[in-house]
PDB file of N, CA and C in Angstrom:
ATOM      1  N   UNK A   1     134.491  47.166  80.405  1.00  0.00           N
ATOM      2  CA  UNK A   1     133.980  47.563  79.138  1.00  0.00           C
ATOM      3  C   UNK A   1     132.708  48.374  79.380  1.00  0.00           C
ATOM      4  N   UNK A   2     132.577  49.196  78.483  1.00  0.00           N
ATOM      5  CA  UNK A   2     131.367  50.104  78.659  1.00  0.00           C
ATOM      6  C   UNK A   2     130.910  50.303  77.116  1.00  0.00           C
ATOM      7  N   UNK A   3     129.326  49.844  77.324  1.00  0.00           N
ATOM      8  CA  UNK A   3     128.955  50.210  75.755  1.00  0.00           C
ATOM      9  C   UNK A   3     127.978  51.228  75.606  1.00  0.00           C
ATOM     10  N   UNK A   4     128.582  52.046  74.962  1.00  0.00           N
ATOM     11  CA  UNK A   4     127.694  53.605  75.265  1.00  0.00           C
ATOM     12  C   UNK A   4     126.120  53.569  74.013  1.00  0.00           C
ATOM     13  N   UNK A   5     125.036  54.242  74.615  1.00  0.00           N
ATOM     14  CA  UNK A   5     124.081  54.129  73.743  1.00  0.00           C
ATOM     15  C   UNK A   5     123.826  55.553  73.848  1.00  0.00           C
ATOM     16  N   UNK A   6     123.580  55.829  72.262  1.00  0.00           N
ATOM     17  CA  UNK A   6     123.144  57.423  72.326  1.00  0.00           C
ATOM     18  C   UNK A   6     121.603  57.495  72.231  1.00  0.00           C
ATOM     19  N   UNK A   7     121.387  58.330  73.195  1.00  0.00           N
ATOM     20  CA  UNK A   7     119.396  58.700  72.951  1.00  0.00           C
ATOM     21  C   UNK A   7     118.907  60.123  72.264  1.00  0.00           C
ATOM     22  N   UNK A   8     117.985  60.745  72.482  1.00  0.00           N
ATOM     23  CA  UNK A   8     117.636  61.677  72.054  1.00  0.00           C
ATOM     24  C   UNK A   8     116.797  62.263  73.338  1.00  0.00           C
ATOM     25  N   UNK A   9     116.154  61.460  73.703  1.00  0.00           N
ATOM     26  CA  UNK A   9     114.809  61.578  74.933  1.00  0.00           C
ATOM     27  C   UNK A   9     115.863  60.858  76.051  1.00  0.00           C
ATOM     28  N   UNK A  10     116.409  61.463  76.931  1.00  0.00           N
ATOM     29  CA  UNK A  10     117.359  61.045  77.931  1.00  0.00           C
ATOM     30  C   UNK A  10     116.173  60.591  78.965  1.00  0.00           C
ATOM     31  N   UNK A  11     114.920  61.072  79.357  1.00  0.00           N
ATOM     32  CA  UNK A  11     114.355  60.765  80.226  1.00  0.00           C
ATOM     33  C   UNK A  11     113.711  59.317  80.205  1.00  0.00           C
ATOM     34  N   UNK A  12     112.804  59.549  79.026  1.00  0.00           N
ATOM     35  CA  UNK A  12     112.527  58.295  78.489  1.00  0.00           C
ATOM     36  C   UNK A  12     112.922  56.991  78.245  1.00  0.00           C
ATOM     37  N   UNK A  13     114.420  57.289  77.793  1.00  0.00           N
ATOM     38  CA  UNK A  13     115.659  56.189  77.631  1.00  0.00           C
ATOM     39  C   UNK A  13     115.509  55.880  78.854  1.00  0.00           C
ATOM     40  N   UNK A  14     115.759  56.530  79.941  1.00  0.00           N
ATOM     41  CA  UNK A  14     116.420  55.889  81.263  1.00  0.00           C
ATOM     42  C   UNK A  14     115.429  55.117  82.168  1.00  0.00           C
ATOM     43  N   UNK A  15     113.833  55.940  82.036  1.00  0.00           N
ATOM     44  CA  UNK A  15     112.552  55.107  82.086  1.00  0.00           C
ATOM     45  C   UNK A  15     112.580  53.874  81.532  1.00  0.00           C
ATOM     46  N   UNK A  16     112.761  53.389  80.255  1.00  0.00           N
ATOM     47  CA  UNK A  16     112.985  52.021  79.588  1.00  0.00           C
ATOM     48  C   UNK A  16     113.889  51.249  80.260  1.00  0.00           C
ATOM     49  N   UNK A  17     115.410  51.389  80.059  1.00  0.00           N
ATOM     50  CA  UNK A  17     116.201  51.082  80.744  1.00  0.00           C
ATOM     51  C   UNK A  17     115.860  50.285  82.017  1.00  0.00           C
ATOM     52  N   UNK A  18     115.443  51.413  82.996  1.00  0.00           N
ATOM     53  CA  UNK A  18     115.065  50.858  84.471  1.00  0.00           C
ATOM     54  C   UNK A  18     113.971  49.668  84.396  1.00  0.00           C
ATOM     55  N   UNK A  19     112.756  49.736  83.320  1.00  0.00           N
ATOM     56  CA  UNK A  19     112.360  48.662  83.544  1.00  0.00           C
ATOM     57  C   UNK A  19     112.850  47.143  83.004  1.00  0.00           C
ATOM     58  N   UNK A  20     113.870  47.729  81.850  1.00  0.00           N
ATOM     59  CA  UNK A  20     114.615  46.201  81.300  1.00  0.00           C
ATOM     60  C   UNK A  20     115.247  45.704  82.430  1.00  0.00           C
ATOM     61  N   UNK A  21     116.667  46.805  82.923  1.00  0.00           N
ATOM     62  CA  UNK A  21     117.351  46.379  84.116  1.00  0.00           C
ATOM     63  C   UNK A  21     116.739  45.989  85.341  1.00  0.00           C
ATOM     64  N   UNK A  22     115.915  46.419  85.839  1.00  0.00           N
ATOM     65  CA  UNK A  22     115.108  46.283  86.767  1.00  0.00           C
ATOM     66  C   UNK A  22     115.749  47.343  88.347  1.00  0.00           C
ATOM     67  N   UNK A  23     116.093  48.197  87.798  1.00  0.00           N
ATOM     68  CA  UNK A  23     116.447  49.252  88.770  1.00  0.00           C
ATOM     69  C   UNK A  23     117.108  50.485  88.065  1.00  0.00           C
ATOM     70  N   UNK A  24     117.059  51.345  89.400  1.00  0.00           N
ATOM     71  CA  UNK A  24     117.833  52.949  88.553  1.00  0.00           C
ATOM     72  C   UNK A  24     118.915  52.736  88.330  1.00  0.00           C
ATOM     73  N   UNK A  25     119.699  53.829  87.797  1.00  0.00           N
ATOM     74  CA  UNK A  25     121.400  53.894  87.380  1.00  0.00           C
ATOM     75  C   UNK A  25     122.142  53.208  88.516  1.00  0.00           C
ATOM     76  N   UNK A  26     123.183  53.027  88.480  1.00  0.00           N
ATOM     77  CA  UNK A  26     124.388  52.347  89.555  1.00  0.00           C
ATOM     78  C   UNK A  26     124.740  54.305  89.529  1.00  0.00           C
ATOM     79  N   UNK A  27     125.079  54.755  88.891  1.00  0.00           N
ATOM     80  CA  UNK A  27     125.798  55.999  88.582  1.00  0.00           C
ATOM     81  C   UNK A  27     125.493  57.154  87.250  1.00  0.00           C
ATOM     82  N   UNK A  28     125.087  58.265  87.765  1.00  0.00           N
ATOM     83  CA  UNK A  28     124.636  58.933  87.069  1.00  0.00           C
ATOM     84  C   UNK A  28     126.097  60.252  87.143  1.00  0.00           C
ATOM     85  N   UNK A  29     126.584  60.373  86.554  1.00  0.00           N
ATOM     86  CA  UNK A  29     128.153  61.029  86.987  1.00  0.00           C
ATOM     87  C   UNK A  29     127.979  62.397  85.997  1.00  0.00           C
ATOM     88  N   UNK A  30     127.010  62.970  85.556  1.00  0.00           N
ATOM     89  CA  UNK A  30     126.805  63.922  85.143  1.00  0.00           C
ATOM     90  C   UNK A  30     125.596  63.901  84.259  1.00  0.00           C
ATOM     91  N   UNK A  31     124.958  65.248  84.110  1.00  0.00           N
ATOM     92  CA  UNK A  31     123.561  65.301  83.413  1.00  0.00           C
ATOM     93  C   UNK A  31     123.438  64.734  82.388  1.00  0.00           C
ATOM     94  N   UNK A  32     122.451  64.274  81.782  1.00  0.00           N
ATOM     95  CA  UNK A  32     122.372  63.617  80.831  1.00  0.00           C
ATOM     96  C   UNK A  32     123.377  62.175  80.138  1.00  0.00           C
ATOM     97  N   UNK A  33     123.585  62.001  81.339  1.00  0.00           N
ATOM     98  CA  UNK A  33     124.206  60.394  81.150  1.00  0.00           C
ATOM     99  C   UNK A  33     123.814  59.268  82.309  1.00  0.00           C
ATOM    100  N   UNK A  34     123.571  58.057  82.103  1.00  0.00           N
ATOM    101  CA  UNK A  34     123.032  57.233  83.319  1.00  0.00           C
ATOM    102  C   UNK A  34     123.838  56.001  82.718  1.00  0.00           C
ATOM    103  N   UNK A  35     124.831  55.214  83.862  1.00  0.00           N
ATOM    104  CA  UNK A  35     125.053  53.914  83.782  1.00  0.00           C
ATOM    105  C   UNK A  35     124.396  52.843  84.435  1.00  0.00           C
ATOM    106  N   UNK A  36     124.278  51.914  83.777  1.00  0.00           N
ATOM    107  CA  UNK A  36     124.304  50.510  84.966  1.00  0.00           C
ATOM    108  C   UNK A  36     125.480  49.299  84.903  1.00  0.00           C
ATOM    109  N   UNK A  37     125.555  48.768  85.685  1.00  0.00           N
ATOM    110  CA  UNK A  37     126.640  47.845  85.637  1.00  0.00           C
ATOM    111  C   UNK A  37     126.061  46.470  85.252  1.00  0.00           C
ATOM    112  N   UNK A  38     126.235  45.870  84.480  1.00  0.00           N
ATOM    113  CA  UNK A  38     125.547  44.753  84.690  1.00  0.00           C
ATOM    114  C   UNK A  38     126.358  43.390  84.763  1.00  0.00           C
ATOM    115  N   UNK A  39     127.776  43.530  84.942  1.00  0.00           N
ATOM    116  CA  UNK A  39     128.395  42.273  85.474  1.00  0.00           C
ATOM    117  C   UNK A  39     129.867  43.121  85.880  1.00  0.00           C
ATOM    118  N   UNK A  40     130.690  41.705  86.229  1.00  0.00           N
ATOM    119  CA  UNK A  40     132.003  42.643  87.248  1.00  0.00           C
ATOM    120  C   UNK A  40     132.711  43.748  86.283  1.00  0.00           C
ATOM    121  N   UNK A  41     132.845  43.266  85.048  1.00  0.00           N
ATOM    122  CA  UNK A  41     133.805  44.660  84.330  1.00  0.00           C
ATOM    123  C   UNK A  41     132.883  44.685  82.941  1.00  0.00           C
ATOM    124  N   UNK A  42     131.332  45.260  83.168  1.00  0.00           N
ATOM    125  CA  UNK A  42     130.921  45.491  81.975  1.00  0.00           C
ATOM    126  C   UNK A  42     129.368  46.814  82.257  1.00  0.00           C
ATOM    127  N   UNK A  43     129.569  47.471  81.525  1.00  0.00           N
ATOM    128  CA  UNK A  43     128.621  48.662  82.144  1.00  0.00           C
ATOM    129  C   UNK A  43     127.578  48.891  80.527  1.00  0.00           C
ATOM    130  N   UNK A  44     126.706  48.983  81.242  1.00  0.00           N
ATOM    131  CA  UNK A  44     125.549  50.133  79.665  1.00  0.00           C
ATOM    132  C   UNK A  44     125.841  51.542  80.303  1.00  0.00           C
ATOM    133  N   UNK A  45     126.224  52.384  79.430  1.00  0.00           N
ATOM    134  CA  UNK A  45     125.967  54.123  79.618  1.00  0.00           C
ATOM    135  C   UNK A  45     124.554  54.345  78.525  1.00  0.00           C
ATOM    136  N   UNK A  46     124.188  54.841  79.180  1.00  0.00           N
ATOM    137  CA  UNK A  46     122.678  55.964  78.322  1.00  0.00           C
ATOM    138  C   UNK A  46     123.135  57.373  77.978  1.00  0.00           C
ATOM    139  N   UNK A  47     123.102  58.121  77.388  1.00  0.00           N
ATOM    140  CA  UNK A  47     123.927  59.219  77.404  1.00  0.00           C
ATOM    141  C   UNK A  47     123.272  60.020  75.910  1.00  0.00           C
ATOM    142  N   UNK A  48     123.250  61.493  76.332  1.00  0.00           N
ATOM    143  CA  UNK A  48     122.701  62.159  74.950  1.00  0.00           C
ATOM    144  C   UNK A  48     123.343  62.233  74.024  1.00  0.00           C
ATOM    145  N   UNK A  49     122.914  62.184  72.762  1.00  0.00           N
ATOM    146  CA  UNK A  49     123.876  62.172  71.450  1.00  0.00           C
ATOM    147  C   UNK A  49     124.412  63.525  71.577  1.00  0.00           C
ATOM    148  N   UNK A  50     125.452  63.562  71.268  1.00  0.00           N
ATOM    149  CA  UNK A  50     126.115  65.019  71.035  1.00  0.00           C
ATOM    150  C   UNK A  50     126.006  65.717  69.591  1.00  0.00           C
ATOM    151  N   UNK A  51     125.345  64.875  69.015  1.00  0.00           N
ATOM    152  CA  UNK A  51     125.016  64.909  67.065  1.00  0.00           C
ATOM    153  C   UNK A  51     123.616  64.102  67.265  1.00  0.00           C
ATOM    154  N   UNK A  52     122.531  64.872  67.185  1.00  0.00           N
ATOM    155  CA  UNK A  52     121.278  64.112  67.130  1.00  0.00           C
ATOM    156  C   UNK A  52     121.355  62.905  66.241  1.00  0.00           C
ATOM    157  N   UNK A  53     122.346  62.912  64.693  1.00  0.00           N
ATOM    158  CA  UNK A  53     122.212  61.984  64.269  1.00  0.00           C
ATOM    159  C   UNK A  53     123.004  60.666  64.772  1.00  0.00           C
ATOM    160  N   UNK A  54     123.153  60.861  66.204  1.00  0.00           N
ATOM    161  CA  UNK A  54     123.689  59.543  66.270  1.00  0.00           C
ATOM    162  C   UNK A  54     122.995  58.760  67.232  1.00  0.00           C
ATOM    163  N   UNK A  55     121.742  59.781  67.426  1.00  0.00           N
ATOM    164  CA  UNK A  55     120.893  58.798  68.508  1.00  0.00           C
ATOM    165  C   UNK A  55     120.428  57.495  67.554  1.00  0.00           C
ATOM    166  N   UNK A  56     120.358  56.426  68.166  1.00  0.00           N
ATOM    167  CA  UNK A  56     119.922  55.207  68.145  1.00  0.00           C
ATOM    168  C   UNK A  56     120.581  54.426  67.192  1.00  0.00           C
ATOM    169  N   UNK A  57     121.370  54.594  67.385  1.00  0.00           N
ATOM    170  CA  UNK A  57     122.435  53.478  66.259  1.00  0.00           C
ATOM    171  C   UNK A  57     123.607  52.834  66.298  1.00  0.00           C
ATOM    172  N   UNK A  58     123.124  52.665  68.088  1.00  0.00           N
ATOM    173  CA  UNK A  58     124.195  51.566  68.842  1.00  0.00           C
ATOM    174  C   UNK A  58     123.994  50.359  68.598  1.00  0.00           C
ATOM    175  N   UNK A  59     124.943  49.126  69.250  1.00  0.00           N
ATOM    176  CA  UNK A  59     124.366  47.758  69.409  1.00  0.00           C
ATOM    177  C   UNK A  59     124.691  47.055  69.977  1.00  0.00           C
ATOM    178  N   UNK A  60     124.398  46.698  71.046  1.00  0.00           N
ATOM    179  CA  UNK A  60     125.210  45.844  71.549  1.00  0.00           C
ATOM    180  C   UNK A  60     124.816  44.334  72.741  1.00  0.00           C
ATOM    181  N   UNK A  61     125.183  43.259  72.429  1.00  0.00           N
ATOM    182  CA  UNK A  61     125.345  42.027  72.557  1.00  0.00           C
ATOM    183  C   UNK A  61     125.773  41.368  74.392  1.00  0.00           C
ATOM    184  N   UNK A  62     124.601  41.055  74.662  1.00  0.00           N
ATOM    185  CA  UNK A  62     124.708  40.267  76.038  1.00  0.00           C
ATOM    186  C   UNK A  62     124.601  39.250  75.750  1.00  0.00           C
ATOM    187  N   UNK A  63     125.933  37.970  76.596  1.00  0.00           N
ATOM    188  CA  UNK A  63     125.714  36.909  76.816  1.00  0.00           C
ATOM    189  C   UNK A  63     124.693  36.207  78.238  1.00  0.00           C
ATOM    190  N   UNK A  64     123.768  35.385  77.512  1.00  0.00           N
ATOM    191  CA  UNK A  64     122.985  35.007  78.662  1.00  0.00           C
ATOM    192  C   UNK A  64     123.167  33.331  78.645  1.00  0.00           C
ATOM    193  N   UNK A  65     122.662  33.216  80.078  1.00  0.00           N
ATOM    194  CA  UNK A  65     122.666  31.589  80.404  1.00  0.00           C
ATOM    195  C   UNK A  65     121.524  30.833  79.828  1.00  0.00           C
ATOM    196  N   UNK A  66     120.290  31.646  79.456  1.00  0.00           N
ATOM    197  CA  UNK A  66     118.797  31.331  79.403  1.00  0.00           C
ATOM    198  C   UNK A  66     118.276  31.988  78.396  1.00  0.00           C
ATOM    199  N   UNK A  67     118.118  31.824  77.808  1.00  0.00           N
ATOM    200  CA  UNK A  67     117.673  33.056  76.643  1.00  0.00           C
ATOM    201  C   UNK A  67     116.383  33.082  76.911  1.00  0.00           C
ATOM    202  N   UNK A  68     115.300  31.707  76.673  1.00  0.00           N
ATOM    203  CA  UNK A  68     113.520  32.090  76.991  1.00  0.00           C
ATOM    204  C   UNK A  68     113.722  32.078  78.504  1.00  0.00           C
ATOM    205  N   UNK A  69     114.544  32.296  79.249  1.00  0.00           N
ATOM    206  CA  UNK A  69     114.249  32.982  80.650  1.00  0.00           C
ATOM    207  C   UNK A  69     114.371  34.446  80.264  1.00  0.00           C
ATOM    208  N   UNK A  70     115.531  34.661  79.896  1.00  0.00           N
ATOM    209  CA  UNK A  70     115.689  36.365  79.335  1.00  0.00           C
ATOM    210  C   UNK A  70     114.464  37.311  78.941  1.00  0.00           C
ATOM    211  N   UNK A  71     113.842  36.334  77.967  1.00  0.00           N
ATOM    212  CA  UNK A  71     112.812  36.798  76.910  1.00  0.00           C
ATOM    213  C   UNK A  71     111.582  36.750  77.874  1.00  0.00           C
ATOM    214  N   UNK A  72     111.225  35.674  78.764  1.00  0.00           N
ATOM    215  CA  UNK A  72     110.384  35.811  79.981  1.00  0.00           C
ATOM    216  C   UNK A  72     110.364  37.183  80.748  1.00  0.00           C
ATOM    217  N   UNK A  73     111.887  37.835  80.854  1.00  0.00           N
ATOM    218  CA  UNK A  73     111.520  38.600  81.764  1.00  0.00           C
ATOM    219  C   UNK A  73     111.646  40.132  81.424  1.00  0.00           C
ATOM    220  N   UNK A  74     111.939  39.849  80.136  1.00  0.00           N
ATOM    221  CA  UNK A  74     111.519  40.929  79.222  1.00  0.00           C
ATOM    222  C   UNK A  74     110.408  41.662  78.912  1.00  0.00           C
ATOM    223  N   UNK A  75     109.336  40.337  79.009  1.00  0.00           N
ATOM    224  CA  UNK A  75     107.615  40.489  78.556  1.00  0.00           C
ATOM    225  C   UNK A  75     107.301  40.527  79.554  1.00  0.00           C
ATOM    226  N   UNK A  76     107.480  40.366  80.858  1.00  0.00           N
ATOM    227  CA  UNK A  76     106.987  40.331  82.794  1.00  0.00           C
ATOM    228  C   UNK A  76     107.294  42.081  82.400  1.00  0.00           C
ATOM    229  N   UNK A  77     108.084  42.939  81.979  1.00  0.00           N
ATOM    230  CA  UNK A  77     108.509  44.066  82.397  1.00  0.00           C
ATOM    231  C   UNK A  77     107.906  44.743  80.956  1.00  0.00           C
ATOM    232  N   UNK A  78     107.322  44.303  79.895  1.00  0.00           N
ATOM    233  CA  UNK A  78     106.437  44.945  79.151  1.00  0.00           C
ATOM    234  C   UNK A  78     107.717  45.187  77.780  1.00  0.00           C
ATOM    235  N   UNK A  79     108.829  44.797  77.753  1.00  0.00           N
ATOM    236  CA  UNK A  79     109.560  45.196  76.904  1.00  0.00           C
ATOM    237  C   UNK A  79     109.320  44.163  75.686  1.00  0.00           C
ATOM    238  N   UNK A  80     108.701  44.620  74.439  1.00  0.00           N
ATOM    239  CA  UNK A  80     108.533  43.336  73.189  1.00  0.00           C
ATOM    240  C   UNK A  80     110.186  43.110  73.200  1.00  0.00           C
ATOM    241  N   UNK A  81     110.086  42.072  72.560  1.00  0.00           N
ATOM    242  CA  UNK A  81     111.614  41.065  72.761  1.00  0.00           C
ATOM    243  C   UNK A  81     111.315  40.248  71.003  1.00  0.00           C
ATOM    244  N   UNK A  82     112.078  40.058  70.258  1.00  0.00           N
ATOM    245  CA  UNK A  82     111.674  39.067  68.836  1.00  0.00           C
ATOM    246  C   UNK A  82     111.476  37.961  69.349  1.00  0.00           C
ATOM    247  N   UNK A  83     110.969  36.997  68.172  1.00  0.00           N
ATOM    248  CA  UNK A  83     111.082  35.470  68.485  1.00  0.00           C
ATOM    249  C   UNK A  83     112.386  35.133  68.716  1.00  0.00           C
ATOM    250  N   UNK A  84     112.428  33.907  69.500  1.00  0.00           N
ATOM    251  CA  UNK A  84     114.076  33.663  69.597  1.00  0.00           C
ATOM    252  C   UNK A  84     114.506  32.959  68.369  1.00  0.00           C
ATOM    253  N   UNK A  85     115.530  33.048  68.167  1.00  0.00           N
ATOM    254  CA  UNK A  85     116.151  32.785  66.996  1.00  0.00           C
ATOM    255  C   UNK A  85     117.209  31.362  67.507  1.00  0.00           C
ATOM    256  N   UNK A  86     117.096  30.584  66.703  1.00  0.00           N
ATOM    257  CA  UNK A  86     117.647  29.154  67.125  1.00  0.00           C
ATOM    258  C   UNK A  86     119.008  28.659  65.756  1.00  0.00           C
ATOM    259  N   UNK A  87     120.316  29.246  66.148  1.00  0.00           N
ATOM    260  CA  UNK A  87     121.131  29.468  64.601  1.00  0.00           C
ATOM    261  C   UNK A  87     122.143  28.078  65.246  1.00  0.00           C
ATOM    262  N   UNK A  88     121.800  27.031  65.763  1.00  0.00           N
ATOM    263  CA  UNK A  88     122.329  26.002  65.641  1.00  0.00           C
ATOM    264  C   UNK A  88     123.439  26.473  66.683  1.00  0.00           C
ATOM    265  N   UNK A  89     124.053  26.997  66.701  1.00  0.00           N
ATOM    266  CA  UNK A  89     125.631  27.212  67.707  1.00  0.00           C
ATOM    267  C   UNK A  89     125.130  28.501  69.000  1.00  0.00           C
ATOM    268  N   UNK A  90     124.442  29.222  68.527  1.00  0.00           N
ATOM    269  CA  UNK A  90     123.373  30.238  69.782  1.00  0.00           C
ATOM    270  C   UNK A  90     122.301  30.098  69.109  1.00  0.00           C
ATOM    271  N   UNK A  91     121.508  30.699  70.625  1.00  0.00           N
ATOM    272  CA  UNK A  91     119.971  31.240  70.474  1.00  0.00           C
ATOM    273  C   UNK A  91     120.408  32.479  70.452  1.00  0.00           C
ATOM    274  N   UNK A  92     119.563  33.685  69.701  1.00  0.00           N
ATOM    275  CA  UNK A  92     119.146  35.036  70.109  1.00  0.00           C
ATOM    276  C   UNK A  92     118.017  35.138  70.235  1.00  0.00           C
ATOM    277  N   UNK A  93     117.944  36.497  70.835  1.00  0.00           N
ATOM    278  CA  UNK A  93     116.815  36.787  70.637  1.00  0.00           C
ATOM    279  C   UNK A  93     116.931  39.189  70.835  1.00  0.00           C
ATOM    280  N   UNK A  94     116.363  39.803  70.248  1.00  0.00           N
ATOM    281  CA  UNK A  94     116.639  41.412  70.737  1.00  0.00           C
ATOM    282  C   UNK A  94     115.577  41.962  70.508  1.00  0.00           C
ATOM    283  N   UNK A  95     115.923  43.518  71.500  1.00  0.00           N
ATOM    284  CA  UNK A  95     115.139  44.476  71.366  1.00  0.00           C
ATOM    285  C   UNK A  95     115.508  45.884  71.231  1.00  0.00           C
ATOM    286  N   UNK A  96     114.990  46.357  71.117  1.00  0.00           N
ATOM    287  CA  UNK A  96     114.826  48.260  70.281  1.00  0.00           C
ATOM    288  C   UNK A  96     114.759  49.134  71.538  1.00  0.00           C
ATOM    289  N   UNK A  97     115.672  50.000  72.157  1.00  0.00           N
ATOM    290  CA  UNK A  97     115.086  50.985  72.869  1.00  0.00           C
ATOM    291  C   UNK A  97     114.405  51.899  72.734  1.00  0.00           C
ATOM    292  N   UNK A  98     113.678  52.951  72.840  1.00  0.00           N
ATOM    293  CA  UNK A  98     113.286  54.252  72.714  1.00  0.00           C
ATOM    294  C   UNK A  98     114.016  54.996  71.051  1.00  0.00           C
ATOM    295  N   UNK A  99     115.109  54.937  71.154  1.00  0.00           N
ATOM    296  CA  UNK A  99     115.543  55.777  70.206  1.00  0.00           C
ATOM    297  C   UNK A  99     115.931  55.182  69.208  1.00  0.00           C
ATOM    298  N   UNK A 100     115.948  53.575  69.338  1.00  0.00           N
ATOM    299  CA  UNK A 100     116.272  52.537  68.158  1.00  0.00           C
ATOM    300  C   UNK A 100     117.615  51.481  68.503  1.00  0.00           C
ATOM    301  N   UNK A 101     118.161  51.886  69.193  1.00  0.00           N
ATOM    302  CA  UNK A 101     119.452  51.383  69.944  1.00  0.00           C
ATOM    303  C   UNK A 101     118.719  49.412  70.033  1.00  0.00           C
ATOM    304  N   UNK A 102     120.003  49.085  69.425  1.00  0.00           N
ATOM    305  CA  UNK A 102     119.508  47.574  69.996  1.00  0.00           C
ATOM    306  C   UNK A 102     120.232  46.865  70.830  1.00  0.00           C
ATOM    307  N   UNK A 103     119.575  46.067  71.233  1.00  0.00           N
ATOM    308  CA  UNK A 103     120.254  44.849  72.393  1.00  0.00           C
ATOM    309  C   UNK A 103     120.160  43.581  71.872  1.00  0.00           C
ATOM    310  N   UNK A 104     120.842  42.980  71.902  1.00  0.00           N
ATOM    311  CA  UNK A 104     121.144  41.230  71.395  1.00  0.00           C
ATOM    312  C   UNK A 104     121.232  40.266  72.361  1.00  0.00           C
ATOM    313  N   UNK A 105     120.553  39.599  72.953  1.00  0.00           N
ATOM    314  CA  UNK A 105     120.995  38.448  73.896  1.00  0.00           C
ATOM    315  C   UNK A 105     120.958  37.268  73.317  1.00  0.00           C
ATOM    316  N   UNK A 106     121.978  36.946  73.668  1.00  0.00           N
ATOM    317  CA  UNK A 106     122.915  35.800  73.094  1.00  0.00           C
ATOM    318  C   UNK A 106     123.298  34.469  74.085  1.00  0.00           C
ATOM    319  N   UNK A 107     122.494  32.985  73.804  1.00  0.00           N
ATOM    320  CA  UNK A 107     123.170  32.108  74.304  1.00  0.00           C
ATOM    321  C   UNK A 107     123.759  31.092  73.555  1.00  0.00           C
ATOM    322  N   UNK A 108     124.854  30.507  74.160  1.00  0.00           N
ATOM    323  CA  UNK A 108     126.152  29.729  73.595  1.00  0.00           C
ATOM    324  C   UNK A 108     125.026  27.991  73.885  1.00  0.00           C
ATOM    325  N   UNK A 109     125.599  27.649  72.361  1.00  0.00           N
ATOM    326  CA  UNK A 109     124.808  26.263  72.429  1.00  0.00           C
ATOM    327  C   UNK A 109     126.034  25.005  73.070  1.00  0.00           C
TER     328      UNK A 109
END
């Protein structure tokens, strides 16, 4: 699975990125697009909107084991993160990239 996020500021995006992920692309397979992999069959693409209006109005949902570990290492890398959210069956907790794009991390109660 691959969940594509559209930016506007490709440089910037991928600056953010690297410090959430904590490294550069796995694969950058043409200009203005950068992946990372972040488990066996699941990838983030960064990639320029092809319609400015569609920068930042992705969304998409990681399952984690730890959520205030997550959120720990979110704020170690400078990224604001919300309060975690405690909905009885998961925790969340997300954040905003550069262009508005959000991320959801999600643990199973």
């Amino acid at each position: 699975m691959v969940s594509v996020l559209h930016v506007s500021d490709f440089d910037g995006a991928v600056e953010w990125y690297v410090r959430w992920i904590g490294r550069k692309p796995d694969v950058t397979p043409d200009e203005g697009i950068a992946e990372w992999q972040l488990a066996d069959n699941a990838w983030i693409q960064v990639s320029v909107a092809p319609d400015p209006s569609l920068a930042g109005k992705s969304f998409v949902v990681c399952g984690v084991r730890n959520i205030e570990a997550q959120r720990d290492v979110l704020q170690d890398a400078g990224i604001p993160a919300s309060e975690i959210q405690d909905l009885g069956f998961i925790k969340l907790a997300q954040i905003s990239d550069p262009a508005g794009n959000t991320v959801m991390f999600v643990q199973e109660m």
